[in-house]
N, C-alpha and C. Protein backbone atom coordinates (compact mmCIF):
# COMPACT_ATOMS: atom_id res chain seq x y z
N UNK A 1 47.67 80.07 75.17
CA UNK A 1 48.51 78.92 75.49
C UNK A 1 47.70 77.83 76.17
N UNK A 2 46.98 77.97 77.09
CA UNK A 2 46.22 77.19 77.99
C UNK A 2 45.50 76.54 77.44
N UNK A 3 44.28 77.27 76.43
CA UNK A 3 43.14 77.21 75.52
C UNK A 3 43.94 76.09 74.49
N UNK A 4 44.90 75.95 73.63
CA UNK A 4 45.53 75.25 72.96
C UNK A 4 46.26 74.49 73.47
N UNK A 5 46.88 74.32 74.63
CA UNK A 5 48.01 73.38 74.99
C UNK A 5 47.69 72.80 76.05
N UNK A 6 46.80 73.17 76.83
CA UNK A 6 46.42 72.68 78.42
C UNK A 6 47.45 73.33 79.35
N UNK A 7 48.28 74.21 79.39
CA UNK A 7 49.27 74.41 80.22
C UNK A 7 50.18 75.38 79.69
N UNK A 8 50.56 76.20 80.49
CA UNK A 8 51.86 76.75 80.14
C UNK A 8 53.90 76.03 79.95
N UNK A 9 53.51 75.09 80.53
CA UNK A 9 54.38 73.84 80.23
C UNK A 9 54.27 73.15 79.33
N UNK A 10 53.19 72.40 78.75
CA UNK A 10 52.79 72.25 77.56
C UNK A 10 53.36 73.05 76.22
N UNK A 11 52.61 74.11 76.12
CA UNK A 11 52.97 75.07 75.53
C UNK A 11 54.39 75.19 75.32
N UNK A 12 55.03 75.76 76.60
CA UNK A 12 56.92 75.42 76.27
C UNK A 12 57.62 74.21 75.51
N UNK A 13 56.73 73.14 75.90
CA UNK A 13 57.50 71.95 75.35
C UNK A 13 57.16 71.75 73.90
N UNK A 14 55.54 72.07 73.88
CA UNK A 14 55.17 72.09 71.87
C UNK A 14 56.03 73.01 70.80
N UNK A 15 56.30 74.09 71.58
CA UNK A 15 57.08 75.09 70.90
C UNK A 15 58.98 74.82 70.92
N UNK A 16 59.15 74.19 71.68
CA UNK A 16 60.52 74.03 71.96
C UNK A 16 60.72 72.58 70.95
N UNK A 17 59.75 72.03 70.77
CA UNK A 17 60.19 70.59 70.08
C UNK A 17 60.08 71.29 68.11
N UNK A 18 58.65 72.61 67.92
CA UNK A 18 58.89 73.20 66.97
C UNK A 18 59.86 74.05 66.56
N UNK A 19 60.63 74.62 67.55
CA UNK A 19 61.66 75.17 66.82
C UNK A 19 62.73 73.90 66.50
N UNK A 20 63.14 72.95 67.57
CA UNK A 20 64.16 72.22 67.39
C UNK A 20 64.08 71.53 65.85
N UNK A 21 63.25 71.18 65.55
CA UNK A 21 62.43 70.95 64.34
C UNK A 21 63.24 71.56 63.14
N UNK A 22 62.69 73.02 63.41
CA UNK A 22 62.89 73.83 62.36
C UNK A 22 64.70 74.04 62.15
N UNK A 23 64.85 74.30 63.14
CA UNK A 23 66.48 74.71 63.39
C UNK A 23 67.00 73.34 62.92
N UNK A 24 66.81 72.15 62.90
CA UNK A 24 67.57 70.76 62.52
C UNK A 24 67.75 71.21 61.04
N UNK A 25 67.51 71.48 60.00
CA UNK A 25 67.87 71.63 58.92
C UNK A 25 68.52 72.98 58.43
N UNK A 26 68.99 73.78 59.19
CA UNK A 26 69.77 74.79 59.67
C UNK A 26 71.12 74.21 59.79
N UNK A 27 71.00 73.05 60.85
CA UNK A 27 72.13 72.53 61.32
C UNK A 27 72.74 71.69 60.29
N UNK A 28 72.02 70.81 59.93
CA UNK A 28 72.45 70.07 58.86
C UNK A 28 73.22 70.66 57.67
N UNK A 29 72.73 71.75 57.20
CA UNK A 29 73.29 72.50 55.99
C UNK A 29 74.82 73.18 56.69
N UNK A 30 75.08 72.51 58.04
CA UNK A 30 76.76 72.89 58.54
C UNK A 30 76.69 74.43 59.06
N UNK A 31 75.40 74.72 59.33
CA UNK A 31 75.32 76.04 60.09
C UNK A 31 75.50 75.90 61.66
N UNK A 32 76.20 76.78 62.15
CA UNK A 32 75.82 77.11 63.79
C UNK A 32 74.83 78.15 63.96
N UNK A 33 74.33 77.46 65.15
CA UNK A 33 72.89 77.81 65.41
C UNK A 33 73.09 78.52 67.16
N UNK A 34 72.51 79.65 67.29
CA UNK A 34 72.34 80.28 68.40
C UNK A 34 70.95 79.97 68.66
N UNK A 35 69.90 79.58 69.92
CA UNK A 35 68.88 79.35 69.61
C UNK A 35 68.66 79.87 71.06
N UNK A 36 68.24 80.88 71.25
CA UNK A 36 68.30 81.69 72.84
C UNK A 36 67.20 81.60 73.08
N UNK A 37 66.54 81.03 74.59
CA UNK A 37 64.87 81.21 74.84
C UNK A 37 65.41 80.49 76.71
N UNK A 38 64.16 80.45 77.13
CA UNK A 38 64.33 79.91 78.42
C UNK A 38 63.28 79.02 78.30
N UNK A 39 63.55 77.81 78.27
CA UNK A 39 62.57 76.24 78.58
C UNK A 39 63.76 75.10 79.21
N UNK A 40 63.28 74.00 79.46
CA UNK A 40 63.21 72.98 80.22
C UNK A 40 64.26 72.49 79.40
N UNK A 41 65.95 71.86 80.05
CA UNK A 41 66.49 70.96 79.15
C UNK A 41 65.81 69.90 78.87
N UNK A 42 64.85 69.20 79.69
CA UNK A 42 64.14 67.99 78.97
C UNK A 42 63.99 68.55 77.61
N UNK A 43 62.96 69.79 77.66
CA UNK A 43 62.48 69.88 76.32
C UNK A 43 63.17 70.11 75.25
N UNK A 44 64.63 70.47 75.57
CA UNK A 44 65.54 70.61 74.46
C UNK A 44 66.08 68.92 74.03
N UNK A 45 66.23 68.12 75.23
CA UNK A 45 66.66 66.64 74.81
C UNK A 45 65.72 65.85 73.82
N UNK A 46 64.35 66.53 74.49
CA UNK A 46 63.22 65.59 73.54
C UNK A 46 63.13 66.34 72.25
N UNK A 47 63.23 67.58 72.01
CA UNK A 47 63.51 68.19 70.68
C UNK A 47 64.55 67.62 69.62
N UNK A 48 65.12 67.52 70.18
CA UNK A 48 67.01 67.02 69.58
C UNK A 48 66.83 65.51 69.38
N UNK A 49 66.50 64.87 70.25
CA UNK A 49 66.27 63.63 70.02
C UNK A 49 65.37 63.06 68.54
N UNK A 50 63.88 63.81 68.80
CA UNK A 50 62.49 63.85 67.49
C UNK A 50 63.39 64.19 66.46
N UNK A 51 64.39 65.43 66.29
CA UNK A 51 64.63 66.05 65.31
C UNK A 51 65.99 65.22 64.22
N UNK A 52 66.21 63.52 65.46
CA UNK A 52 66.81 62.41 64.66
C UNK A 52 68.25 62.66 65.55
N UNK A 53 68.30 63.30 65.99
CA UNK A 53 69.67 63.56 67.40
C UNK A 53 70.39 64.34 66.95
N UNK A 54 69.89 66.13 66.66
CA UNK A 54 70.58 66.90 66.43
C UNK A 54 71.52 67.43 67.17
N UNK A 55 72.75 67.53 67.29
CA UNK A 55 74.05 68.02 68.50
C UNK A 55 72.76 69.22 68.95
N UNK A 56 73.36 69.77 70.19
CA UNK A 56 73.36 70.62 70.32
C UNK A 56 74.21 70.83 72.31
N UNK A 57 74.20 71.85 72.47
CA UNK A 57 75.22 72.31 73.69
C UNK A 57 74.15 73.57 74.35
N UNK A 58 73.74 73.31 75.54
CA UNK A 58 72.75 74.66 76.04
C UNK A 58 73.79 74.58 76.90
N UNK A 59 73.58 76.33 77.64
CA UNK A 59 74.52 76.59 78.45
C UNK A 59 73.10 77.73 79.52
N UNK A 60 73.00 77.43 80.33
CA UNK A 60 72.45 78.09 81.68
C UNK A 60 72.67 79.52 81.58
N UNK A 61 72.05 80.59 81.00
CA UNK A 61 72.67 82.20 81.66
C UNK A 61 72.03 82.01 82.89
N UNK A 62 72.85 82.57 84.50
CA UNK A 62 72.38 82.65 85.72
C UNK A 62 72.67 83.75 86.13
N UNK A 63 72.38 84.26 86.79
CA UNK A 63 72.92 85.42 88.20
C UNK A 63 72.31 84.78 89.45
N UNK A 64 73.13 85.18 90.56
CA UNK A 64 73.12 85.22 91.50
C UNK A 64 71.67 86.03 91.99
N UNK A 65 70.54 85.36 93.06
CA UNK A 65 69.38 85.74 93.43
C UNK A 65 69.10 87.20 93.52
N UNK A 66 70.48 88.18 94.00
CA UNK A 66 70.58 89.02 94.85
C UNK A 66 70.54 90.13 92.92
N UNK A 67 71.40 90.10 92.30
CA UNK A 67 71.56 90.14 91.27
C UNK A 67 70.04 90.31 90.22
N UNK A 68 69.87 89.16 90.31
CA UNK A 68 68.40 89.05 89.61
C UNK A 68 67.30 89.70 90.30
N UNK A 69 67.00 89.90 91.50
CA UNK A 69 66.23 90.72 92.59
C UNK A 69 66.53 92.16 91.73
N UNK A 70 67.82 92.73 92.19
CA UNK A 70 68.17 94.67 91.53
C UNK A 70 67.77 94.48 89.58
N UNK A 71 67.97 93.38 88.89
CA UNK A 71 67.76 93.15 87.72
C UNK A 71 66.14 93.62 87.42
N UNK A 72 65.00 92.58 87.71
CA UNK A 72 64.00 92.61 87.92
C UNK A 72 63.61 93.94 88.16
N UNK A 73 64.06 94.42 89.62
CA UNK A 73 63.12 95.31 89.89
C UNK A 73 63.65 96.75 89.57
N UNK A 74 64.83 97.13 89.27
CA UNK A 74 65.46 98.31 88.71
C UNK A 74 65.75 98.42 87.85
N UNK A 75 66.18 97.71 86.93
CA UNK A 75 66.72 97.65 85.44
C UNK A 75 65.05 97.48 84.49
N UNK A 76 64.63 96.29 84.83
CA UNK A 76 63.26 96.05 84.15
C UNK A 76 62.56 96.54 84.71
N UNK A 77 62.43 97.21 85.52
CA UNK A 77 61.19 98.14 86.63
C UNK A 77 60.07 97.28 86.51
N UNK A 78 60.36 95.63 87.31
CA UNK A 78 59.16 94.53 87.19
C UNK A 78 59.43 94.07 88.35
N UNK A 79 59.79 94.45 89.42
CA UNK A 79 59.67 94.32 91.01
C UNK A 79 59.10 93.21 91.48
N UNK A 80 57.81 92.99 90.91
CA UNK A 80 56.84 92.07 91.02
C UNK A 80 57.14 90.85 90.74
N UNK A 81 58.12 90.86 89.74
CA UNK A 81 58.89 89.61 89.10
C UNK A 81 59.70 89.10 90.13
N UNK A 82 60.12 89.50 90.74
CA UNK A 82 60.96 89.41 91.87
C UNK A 82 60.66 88.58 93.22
N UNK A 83 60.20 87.52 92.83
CA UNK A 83 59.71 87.00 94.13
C UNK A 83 59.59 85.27 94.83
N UNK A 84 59.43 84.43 95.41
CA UNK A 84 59.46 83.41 95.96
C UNK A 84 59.64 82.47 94.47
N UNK A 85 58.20 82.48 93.73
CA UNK A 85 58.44 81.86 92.58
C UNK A 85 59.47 81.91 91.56
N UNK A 86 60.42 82.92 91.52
CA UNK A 86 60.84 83.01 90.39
C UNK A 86 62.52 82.93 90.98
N UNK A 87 62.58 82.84 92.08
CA UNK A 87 63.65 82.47 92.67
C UNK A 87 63.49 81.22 92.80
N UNK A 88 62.31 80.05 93.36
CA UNK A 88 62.73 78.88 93.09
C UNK A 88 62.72 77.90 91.97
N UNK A 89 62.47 79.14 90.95
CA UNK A 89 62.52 78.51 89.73
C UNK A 89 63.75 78.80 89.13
N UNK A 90 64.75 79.93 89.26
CA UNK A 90 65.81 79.71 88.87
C UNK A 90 66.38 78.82 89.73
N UNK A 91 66.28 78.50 90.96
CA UNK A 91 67.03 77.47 91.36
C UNK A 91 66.86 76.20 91.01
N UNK A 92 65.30 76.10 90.83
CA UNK A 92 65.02 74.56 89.71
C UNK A 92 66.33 74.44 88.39
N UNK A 93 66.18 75.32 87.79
CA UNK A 93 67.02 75.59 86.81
C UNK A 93 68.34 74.66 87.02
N UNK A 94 69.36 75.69 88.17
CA UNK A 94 70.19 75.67 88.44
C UNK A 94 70.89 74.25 88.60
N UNK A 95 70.09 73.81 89.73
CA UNK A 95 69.99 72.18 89.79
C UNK A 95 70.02 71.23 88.60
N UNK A 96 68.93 71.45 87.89
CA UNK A 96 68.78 70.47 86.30
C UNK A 96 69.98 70.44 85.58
N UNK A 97 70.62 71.95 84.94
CA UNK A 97 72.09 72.16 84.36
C UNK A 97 72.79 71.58 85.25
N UNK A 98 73.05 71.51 86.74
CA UNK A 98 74.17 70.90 87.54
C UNK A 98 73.61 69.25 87.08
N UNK A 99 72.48 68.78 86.99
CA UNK A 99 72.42 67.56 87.39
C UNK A 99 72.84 66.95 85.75
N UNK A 100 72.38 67.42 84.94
CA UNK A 100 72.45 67.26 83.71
C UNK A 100 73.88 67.52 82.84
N UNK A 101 75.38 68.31 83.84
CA UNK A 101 76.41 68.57 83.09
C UNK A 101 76.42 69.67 82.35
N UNK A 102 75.10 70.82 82.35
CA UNK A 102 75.01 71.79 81.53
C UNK A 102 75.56 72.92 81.75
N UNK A 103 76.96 73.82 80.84
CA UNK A 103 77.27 74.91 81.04
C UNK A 103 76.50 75.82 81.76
N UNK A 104 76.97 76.58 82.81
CA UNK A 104 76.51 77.78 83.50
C UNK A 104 77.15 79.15 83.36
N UNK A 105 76.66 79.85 82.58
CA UNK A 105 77.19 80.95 82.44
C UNK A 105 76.88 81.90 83.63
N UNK A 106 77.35 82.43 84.36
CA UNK A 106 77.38 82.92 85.64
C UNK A 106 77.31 84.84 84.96
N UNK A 107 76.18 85.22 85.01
CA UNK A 107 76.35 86.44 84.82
C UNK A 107 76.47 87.91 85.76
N UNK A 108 76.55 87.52 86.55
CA UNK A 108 75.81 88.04 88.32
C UNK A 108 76.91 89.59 87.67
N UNK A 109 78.56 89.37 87.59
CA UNK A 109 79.33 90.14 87.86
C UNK A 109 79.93 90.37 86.33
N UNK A 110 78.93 90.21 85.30
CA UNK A 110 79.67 90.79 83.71
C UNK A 110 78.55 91.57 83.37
N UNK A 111 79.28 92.46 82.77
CA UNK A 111 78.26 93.11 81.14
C UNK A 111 77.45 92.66 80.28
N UNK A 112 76.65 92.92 79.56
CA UNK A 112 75.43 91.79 78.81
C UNK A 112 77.05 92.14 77.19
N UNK A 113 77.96 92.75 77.18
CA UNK A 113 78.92 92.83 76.01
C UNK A 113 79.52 91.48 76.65
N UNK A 114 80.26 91.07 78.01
CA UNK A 114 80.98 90.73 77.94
C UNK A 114 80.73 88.77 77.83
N UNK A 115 78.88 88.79 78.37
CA UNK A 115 78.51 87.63 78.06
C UNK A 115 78.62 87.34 76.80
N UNK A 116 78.03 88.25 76.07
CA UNK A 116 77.96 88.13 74.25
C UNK A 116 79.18 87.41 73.78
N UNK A 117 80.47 88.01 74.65
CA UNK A 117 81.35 87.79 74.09
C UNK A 117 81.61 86.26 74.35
N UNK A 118 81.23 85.84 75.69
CA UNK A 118 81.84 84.16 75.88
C UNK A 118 80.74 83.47 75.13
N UNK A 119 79.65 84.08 75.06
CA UNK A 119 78.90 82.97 74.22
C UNK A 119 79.81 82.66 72.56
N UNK A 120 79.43 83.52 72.10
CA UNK A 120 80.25 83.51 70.93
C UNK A 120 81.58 82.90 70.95
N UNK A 121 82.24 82.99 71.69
CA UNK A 121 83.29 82.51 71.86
C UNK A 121 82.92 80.93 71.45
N UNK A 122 81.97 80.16 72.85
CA UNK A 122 81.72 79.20 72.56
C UNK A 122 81.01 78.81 71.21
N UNK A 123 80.19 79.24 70.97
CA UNK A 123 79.44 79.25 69.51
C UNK A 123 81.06 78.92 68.05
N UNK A 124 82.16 79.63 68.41
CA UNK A 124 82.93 79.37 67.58
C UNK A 124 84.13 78.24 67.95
N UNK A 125 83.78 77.57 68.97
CA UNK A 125 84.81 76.46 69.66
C UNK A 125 86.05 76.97 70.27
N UNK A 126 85.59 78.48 70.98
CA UNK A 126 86.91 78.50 71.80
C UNK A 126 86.84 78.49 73.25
């Protein structure tokens, strides 16, 4: 990533503007598109935008710090993940979707079935 992009930010944004890319003629042919990853809404605006102003609707999956802490380090047995950085980066997050109007799916207290289920939900306009 570094070697090719200068950055790991970089990188997110080259790849996020290539899928948006790819997925625009997906959309066009009247498909709905699930397009699940974790990057920067900028980089989804500047994707959508290049790709001639393809709709699209991101929605935030979050949990609660405390949540993502037992996640990390018991479920993914990545403990390590668990720490100053990656808490103030979901809170970066958090902020951008608030500042930006972007759905927050709050997962702290559901099932990974019962998220499936509201995504989809939304995915089909309900």
């Amino acid at each position: 990533m570094i070697d090719e992009y200068g950055s790991g930010e970089a990188w997110q944004r080259a790849k996020t503007m290539e899928w948006m890319m790819q997925l625009t003629e997906v959309v066009r042919q009247g498909r709905t598109v699930l397009f699940e990853g974790q990057t920067r809404l900028s980089f989804l605006a500047e994707g959508a935008a290049a790709a001639g102003g393809v709709g699209y609707a991101p929605i935030l999956a979050d949990c609660d710090d405390q949540t993502r802490i037992l996640r990390l380090s018991v479920n993914r047995g990545q403990p390590e993940l668990a720490d100053a950085n990656m808490m103030n980066w979901a809170q970066w997050l958090r902020r951008d979707a608030f500042d930006r109007g972007c759905e927050v799916l709050d997962t702290s207290a559901l099932s990974l079935e019962e998220c499936a289920v509201q995504v989809v939900n939304r995915l089909r306009g309900k």
